[in-house]
C-alpha atoms as a PDB file:
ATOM      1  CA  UNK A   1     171.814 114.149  39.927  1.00  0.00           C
ATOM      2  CA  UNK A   2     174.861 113.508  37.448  1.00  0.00           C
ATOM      3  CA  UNK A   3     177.552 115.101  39.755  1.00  0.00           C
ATOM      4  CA  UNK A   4     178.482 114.450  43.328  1.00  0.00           C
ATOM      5  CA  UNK A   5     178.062 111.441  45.189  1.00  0.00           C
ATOM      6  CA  UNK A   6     175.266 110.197  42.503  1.00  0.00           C
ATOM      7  CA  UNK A   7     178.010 110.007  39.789  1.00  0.00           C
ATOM      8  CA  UNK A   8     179.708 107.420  42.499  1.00  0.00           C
ATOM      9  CA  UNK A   9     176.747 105.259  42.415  1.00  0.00           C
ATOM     10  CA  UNK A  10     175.353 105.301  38.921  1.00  0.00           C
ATOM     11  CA  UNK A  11     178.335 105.883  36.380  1.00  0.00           C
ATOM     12  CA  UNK A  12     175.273 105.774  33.071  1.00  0.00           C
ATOM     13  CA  UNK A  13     173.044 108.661  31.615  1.00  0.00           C
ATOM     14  CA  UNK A  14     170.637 105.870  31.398  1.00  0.00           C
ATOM     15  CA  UNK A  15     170.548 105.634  34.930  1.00  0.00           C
ATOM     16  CA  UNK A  16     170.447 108.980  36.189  1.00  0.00           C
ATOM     17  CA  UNK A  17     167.506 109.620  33.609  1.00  0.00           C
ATOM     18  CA  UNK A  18     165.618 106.762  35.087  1.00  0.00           C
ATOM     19  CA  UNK A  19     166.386 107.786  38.911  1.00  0.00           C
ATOM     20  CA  UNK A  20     165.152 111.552  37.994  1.00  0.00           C
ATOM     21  CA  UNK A  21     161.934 110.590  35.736  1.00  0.00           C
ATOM     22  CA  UNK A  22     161.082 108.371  38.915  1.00  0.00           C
ATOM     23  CA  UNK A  23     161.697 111.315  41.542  1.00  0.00           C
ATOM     24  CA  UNK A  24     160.055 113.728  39.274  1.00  0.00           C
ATOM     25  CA  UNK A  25     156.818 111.467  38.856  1.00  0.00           C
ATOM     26  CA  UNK A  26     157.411 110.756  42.831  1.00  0.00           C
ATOM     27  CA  UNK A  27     156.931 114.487  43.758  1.00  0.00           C
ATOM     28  CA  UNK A  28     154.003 115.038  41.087  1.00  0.00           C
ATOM     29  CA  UNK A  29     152.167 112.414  42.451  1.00  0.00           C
ATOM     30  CA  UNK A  30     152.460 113.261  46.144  1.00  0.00           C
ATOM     31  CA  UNK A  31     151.906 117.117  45.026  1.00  0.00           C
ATOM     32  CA  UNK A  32     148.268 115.642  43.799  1.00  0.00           C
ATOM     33  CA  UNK A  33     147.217 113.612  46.850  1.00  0.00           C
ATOM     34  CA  UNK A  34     144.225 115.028  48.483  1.00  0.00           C
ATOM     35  CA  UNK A  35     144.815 113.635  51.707  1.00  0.00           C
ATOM     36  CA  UNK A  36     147.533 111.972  54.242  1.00  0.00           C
ATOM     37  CA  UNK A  37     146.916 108.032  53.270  1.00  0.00           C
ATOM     38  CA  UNK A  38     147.255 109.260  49.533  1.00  0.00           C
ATOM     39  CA  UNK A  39     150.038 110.979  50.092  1.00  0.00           C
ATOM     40  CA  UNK A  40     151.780 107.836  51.898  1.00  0.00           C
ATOM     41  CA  UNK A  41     150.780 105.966  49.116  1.00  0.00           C
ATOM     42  CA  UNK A  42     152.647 107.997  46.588  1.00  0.00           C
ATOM     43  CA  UNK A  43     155.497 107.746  48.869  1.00  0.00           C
ATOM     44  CA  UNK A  44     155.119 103.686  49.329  1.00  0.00           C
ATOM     45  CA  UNK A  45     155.046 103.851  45.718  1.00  0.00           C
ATOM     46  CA  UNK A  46     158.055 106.502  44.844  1.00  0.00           C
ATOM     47  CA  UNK A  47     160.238 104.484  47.237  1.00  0.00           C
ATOM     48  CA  UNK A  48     159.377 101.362  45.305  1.00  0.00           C
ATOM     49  CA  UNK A  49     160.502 102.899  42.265  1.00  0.00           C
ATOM     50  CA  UNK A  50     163.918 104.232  43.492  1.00  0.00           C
ATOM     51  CA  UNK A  51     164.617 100.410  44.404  1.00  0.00           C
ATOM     52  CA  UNK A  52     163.683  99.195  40.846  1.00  0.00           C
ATOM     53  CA  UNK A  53     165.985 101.620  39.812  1.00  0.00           C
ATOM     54  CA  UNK A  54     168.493 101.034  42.010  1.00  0.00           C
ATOM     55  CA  UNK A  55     168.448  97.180  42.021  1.00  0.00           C
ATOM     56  CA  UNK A  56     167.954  97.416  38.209  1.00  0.00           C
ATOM     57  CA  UNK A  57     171.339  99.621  38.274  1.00  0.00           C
ATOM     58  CA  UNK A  58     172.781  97.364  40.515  1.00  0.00           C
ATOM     59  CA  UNK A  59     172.317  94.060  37.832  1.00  0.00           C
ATOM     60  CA  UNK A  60     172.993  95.994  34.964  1.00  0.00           C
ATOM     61  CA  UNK A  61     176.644  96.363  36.542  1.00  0.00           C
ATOM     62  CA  UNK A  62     177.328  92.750  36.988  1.00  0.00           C
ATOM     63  CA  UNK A  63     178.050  92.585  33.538  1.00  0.00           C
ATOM     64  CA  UNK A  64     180.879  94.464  33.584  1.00  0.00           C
ATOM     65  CA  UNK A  65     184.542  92.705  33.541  1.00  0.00           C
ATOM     66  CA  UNK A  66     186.307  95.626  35.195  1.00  0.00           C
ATOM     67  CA  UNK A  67     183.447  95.025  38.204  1.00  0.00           C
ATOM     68  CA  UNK A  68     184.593  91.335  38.489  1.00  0.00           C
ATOM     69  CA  UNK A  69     187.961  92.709  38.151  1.00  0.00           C
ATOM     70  CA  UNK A  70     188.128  94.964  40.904  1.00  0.00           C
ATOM     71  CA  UNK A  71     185.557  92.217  43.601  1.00  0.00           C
ATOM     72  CA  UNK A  72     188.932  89.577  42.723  1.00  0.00           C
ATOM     73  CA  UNK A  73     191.847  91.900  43.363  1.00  0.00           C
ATOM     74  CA  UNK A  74     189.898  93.378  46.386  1.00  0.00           C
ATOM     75  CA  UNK A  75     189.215  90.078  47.592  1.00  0.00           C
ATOM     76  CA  UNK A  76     193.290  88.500  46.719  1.00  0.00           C
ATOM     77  CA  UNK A  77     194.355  91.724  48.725  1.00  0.00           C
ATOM     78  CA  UNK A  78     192.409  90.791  51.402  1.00  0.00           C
ATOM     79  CA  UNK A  79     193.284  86.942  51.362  1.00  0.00           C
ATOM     80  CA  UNK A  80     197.109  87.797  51.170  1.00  0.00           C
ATOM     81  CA  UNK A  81     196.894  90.128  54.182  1.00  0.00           C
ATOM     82  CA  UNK A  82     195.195  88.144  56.395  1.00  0.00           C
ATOM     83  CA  UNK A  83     197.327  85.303  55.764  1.00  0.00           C
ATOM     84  CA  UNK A  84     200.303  87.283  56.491  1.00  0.00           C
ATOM     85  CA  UNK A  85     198.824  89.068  59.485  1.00  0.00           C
ATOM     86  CA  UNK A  86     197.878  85.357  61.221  1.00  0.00           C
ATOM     87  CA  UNK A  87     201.412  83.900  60.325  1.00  0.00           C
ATOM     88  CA  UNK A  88     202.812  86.488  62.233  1.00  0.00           C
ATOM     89  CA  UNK A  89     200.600  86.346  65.098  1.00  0.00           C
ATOM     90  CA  UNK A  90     200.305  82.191  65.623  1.00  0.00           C
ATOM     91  CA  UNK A  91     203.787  81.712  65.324  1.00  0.00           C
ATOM     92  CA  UNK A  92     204.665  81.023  68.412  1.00  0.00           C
ATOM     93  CA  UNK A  93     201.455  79.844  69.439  1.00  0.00           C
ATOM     94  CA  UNK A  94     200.997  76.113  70.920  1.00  0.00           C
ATOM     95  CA  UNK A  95     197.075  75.904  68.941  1.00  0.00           C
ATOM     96  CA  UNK A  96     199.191  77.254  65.861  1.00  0.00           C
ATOM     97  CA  UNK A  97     196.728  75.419  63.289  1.00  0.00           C
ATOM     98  CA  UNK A  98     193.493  76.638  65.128  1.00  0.00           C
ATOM     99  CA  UNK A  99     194.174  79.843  65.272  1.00  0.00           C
ATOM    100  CA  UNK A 100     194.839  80.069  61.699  1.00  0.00           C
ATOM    101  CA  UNK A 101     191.658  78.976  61.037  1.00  0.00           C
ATOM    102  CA  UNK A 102     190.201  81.796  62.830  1.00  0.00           C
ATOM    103  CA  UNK A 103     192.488  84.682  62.060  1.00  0.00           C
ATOM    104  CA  UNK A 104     192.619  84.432  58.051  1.00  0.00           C
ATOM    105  CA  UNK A 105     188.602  84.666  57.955  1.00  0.00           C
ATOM    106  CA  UNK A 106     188.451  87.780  60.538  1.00  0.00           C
ATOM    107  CA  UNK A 107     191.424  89.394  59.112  1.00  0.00           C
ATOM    108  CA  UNK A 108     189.756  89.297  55.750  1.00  0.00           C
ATOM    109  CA  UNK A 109     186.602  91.320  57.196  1.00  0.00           C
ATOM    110  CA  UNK A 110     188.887  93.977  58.131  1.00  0.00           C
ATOM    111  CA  UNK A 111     191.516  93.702  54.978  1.00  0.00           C
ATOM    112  CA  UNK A 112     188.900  93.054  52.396  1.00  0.00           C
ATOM    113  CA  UNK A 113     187.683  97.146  53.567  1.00  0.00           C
ATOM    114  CA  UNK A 114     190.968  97.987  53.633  1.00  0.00           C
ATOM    115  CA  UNK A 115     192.078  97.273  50.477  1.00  0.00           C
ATOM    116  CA  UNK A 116     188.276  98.508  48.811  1.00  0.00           C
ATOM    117  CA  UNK A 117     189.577 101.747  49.117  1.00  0.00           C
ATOM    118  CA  UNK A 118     192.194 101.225  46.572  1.00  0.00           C
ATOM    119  CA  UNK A 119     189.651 101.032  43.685  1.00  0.00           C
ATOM    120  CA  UNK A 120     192.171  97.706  42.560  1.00  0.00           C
ATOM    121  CA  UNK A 121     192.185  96.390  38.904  1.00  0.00           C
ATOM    122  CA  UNK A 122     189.711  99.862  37.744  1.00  0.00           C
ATOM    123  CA  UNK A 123     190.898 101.418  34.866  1.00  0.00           C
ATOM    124  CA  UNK A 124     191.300 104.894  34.746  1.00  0.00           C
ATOM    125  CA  UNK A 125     188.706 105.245  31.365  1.00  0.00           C
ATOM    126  CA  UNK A 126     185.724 103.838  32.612  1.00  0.00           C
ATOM    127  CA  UNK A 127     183.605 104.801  35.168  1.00  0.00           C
ATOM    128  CA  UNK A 128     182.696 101.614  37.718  1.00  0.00           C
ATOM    129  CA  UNK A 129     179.199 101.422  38.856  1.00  0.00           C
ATOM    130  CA  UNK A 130     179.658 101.981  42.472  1.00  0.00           C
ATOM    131  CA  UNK A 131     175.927 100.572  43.567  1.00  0.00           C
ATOM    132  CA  UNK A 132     176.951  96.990  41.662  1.00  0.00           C
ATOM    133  CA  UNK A 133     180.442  97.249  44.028  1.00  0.00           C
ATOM    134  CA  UNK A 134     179.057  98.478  47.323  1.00  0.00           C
ATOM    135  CA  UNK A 135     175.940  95.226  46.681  1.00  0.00           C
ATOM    136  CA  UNK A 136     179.209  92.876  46.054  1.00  0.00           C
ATOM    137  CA  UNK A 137     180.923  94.317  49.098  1.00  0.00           C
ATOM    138  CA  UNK A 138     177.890  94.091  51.364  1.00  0.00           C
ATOM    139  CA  UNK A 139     177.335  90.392  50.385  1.00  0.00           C
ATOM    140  CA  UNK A 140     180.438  89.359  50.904  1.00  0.00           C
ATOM    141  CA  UNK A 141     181.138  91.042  54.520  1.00  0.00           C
ATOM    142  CA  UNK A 142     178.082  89.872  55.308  1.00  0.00           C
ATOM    143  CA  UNK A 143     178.415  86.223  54.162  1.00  0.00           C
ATOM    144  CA  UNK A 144     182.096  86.592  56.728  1.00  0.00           C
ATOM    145  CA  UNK A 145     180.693  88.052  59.579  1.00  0.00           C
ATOM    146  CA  UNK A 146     177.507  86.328  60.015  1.00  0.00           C
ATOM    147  CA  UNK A 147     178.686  82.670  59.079  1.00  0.00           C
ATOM    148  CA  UNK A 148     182.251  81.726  57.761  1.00  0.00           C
ATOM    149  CA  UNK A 149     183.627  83.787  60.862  1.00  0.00           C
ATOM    150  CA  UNK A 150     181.275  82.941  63.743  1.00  0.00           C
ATOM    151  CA  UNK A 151     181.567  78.989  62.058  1.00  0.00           C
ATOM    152  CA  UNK A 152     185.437  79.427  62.562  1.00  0.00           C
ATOM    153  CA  UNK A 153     185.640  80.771  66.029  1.00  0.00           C
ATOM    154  CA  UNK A 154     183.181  78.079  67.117  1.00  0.00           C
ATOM    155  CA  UNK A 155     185.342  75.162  65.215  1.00  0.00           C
ATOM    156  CA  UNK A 156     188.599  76.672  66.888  1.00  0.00           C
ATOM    157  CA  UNK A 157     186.815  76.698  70.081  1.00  0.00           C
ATOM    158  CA  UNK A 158     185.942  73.062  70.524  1.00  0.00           C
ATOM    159  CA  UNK A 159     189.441  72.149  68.802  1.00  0.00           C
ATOM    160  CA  UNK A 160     191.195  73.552  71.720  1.00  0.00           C
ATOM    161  CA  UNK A 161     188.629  72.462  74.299  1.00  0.00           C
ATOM    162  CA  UNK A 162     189.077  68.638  73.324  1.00  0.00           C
ATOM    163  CA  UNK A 163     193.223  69.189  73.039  1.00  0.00           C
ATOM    164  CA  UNK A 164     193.103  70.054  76.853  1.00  0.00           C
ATOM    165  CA  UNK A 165     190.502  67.494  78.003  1.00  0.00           C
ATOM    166  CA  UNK A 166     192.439  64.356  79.185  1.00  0.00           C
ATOM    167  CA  UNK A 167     191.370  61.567  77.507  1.00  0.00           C
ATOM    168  CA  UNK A 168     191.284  59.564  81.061  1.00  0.00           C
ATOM    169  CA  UNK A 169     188.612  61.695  82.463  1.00  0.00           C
ATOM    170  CA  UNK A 170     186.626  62.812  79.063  1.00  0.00           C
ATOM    171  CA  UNK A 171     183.481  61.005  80.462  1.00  0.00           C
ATOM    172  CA  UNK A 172     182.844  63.103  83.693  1.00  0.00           C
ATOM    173  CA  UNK A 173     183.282  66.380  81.933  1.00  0.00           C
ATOM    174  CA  UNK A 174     181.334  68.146  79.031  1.00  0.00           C
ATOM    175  CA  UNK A 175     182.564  66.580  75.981  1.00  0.00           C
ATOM    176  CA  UNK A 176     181.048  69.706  73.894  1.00  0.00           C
ATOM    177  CA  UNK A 177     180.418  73.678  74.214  1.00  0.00           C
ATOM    178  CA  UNK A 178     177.496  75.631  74.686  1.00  0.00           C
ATOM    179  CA  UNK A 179     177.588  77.798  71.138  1.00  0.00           C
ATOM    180  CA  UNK A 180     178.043  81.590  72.466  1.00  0.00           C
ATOM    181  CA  UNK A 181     176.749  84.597  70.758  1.00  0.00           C
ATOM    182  CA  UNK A 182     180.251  84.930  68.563  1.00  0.00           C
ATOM    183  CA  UNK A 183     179.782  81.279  67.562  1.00  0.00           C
ATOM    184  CA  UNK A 184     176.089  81.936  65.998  1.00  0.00           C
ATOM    185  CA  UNK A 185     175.642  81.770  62.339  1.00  0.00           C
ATOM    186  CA  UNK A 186     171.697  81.199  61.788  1.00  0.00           C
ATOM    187  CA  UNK A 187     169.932  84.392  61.774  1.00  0.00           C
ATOM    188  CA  UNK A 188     167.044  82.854  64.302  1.00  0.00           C
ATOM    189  CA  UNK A 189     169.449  81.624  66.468  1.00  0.00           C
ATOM    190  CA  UNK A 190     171.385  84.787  66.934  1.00  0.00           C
ATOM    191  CA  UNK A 191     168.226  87.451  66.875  1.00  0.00           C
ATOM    192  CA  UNK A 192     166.638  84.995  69.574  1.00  0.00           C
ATOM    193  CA  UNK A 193     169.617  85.425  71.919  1.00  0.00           C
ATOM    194  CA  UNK A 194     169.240  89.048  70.916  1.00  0.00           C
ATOM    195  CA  UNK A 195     166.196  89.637  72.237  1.00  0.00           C
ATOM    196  CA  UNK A 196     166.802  86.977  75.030  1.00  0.00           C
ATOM    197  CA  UNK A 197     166.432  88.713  78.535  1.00  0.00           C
ATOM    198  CA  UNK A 198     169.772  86.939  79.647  1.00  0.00           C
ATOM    199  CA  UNK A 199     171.967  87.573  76.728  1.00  0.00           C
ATOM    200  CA  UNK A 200     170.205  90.988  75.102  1.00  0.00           C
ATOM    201  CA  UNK A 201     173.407  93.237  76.125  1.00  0.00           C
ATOM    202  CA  UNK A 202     175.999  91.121  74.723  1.00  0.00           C
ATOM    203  CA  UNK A 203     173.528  89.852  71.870  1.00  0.00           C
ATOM    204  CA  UNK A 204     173.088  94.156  70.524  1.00  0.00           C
ATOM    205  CA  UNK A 205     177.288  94.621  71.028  1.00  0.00           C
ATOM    206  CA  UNK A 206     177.624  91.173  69.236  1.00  0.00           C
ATOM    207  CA  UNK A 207     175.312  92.619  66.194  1.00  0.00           C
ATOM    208  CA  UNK A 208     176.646  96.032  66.362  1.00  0.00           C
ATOM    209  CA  UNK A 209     179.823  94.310  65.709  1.00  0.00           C
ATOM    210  CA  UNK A 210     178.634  92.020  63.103  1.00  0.00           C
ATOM    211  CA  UNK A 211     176.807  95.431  61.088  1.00  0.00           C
ATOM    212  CA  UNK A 212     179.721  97.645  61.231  1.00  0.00           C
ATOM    213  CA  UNK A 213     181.770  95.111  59.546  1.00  0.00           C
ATOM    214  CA  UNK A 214     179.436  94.485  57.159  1.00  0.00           C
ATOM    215  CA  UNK A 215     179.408  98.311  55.960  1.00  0.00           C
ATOM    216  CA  UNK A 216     182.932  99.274  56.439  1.00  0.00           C
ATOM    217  CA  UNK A 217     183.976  98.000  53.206  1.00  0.00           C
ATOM    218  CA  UNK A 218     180.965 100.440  51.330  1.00  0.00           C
ATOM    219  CA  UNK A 219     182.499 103.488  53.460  1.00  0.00           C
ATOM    220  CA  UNK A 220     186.078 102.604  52.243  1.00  0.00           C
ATOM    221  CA  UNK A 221     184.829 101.924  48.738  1.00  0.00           C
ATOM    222  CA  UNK A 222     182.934 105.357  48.460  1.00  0.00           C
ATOM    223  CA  UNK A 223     185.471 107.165  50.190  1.00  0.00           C
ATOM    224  CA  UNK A 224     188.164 105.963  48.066  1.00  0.00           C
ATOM    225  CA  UNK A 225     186.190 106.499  44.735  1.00  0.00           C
ATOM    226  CA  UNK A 226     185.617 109.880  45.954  1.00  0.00           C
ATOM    227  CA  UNK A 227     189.099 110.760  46.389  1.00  0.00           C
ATOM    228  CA  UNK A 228     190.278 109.715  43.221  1.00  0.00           C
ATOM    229  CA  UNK A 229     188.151 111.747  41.560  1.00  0.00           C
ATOM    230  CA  UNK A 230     189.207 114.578  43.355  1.00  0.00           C
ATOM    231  CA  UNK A 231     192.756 113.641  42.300  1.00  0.00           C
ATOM    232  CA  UNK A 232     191.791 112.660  38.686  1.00  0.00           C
ATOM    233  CA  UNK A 233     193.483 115.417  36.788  1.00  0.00           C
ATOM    234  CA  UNK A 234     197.462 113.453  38.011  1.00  0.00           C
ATOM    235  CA  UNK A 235     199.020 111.977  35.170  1.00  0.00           C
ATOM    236  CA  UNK A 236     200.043 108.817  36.793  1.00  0.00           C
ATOM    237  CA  UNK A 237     197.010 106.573  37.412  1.00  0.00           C
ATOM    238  CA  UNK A 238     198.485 104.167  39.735  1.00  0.00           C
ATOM    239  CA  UNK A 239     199.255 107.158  42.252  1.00  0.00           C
ATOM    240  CA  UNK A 240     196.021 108.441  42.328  1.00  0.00           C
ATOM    241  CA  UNK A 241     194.779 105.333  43.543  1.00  0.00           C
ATOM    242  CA  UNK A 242     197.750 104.702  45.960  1.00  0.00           C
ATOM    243  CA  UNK A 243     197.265 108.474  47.150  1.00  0.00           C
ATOM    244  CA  UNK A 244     192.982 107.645  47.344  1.00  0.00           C
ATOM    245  CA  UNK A 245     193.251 104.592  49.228  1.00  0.00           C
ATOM    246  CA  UNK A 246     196.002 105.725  51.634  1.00  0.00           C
ATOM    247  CA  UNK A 247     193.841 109.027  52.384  1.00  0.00           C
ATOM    248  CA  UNK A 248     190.550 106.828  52.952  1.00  0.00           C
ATOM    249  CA  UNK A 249     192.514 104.798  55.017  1.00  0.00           C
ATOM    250  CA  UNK A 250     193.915 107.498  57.279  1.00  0.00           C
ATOM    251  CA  UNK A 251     190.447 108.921  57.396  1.00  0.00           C
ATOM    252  CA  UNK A 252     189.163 106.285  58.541  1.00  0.00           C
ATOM    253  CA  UNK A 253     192.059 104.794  60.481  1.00  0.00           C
ATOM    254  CA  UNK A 254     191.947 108.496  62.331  1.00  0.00           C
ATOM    255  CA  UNK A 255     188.180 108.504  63.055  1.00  0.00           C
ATOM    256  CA  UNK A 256     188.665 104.893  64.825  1.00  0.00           C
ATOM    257  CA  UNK A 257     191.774 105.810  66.750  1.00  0.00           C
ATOM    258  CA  UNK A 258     190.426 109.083  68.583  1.00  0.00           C
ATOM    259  CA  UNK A 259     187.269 107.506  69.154  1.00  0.00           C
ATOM    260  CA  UNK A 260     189.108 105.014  70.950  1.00  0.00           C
ATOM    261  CA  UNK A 261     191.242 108.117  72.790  1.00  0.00           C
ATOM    262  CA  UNK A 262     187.753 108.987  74.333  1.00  0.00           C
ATOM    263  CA  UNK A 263     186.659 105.920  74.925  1.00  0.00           C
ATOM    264  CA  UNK A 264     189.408 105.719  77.322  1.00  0.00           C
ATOM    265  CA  UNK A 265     189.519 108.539  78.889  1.00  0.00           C
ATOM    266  CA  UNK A 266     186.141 107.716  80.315  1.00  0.00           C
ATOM    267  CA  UNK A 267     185.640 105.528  82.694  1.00  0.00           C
ATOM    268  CA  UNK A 268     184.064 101.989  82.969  1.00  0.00           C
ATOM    269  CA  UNK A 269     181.750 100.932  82.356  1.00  0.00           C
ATOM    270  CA  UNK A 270     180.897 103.439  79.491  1.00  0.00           C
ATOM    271  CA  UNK A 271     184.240 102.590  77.560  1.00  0.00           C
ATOM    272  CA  UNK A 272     183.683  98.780  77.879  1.00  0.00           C
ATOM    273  CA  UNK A 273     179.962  99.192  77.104  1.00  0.00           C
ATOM    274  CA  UNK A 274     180.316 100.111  72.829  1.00  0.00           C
ATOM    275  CA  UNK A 275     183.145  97.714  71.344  1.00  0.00           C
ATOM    276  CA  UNK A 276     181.809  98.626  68.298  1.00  0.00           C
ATOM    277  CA  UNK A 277     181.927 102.292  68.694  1.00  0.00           C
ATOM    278  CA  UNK A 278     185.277 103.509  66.720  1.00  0.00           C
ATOM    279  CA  UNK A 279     184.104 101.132  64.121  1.00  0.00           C
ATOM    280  CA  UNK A 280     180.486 103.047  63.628  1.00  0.00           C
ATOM    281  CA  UNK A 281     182.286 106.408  63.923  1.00  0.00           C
ATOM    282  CA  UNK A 282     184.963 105.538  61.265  1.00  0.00           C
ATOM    283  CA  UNK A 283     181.958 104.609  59.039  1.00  0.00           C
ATOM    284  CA  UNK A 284     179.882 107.327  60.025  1.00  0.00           C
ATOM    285  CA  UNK A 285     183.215 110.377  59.674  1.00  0.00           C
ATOM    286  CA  UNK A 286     183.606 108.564  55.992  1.00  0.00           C
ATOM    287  CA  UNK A 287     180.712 109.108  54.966  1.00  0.00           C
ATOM    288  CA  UNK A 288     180.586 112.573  55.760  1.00  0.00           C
ATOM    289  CA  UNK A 289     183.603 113.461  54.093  1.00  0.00           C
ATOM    290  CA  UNK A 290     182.584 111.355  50.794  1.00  0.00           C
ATOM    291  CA  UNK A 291     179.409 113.832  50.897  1.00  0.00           C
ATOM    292  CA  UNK A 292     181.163 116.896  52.003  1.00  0.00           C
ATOM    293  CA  UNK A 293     184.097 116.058  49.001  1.00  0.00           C
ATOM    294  CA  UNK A 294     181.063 114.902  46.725  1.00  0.00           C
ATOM    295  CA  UNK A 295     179.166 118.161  46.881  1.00  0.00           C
ATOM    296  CA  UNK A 296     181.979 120.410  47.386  1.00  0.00           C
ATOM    297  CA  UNK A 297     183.595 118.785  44.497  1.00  0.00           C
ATOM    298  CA  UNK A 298     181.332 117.257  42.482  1.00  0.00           C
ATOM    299  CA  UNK A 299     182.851 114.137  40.057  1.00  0.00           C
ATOM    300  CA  UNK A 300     183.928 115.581  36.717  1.00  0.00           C
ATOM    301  CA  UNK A 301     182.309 112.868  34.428  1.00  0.00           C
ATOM    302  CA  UNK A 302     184.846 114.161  31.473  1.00  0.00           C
ATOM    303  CA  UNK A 303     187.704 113.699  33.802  1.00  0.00           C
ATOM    304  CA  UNK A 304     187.021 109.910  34.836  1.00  0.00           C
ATOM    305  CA  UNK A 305     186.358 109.036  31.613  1.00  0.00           C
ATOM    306  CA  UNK A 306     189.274 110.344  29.817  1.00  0.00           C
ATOM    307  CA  UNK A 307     192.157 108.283  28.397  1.00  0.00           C
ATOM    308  CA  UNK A 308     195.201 108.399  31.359  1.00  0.00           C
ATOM    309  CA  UNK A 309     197.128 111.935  30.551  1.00  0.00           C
ATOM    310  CA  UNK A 310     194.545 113.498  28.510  1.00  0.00           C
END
């Protein structure tokens, strides 16, 4: 429980004692049930535990400056590439100023993962609890993707509609837009149309979508943490975490891309049925190689917590 991908999650002795005294009473208690309802009731109970733990673990960590550190530069990196990436995009653009709006928000979804696999503003002698980070991460993708980007597309959307709507004639047309599944940002709203007979197929893409955003920046974050502990032992700390991040990045970069290759190479409707595909098998490939790397080279504790060339 103190090596591998545990050592990612909980960086404290404290922690792994508490996560192992809970398994161990989990398994004595279930070994003791006499029958099937006490032995779901040990597991109720064991999983219960693990989430005190974990969510304990979790709070402990927001304490931590080099936490705070890490959520602002990962967050600036973001900000400053999706800026960049929507100047480039609306310049010649006649809805210039709308599309602004709508391109910085998205662009951070997919930035902010980006640039979690950098491990930015960690210092090389401490070790960063990675549940506190990945809770951080999944608030704020979530917090994008399921209202400040659906808010912006619908905001854009009737922008544009009432710039090409002469003024003249306003009064025998619809003067406002029915909000689409994109637009939602209420939960109700959105798992209604979900489960709506009309819009259920576009309403499980449209979620699909909205959930693999939301964990891509844990994937990056664990895959990046990963590799710089496999790379601990270089001198330069800066270039391990260039060298993590651009790996994780590659990785998952790579796992998108050739999912899209086969995507295409099928034919409709199967490759215009799973938008979200590439994005679940990027998550999914990362994960597997930050618990292939994890157990196959389990995090030296020594090694992250030494000074920088010790």
């Amino acid at each position: 429980m103190r090596s591998g991908l545990s050592a990612l999650l909980i960086p404290d002795d404290c922690g792994h004692r508490a996560v192992e005294e809970t398994v161990a009473d989990w398994r004595e208690e279930r070994a003791s049930a006499g029958s099937a309802l006490e032995r779901a009731g040990a597991d109720l109970r064991g999983l219960a535990g693990l989430a005190r733990v974990f969510t304990m673990t979790a709070g402990a960590g927001l304490l931590r400056a080099d936490v705070w550190r890490c959520f602002a530069w990962t967050m600036i990196a973001g900000a400053i590439a999706a800026v960049a990436m929507a100047f480039v995009n609306t310049a010649q653009s006649t809805f210039a100023a709308s599309y602004m709006l709508l391109m910085v928000p998205g662009g951070m979804v997919v930035f902010t993962a980006f640039a979690a696999a950098f491990g930015l503003g960690l210092p090389r002698s401490r070790r960063v609890p990675g549940l506190t980070l990945c809770a951080l991460m999944l608030i704020t993708a979530a917090g994008l993707t399921g209202y400040i980007v659906p808010r912006a597309n619908e905001i854009v959307r009737q922008q544009v509609f009432e710039s090409l709507v002469d003024a003249e004639t306003r009064w025998a047309r619809p003067t406002h837009l029915v909000t689409g599944i994109a637009d939602t940002t209420t939960a109700a709203e959105f798992l209604r149309k979900v489960m709506s007979g009309d819009q259920a197929g576009a309403g499980r893409r449209a979620l699909l979508q909205r959930l693999a955003w939301t964990l891509s920046p844990v994937a990056l974050l664990l895959l990046g943490a990963v590799l710089r502990a496999r790379f601990s032992e270089a001198r330069a700390w800066r270039l391990v975490q260039a060298t993590g991040g651009v790996v994780a990045l590659a990785v998952f970069i790579g796992a998108g891309a050739a999912c899209i290759a086969i995507q295409d190479a099928l034919s409709p409707p199967y490759a215009d049925g799973a938008p979200s595909l590439p994005w679940w098998t990027a998550i999914a490939v990362s994960l597997l190689v930050t618990l292939l790397l994890s157990r196959r080279s389990p995090v030296d504790t020594a090694n992250l917590n030494a000074e920088p060339g010790t």
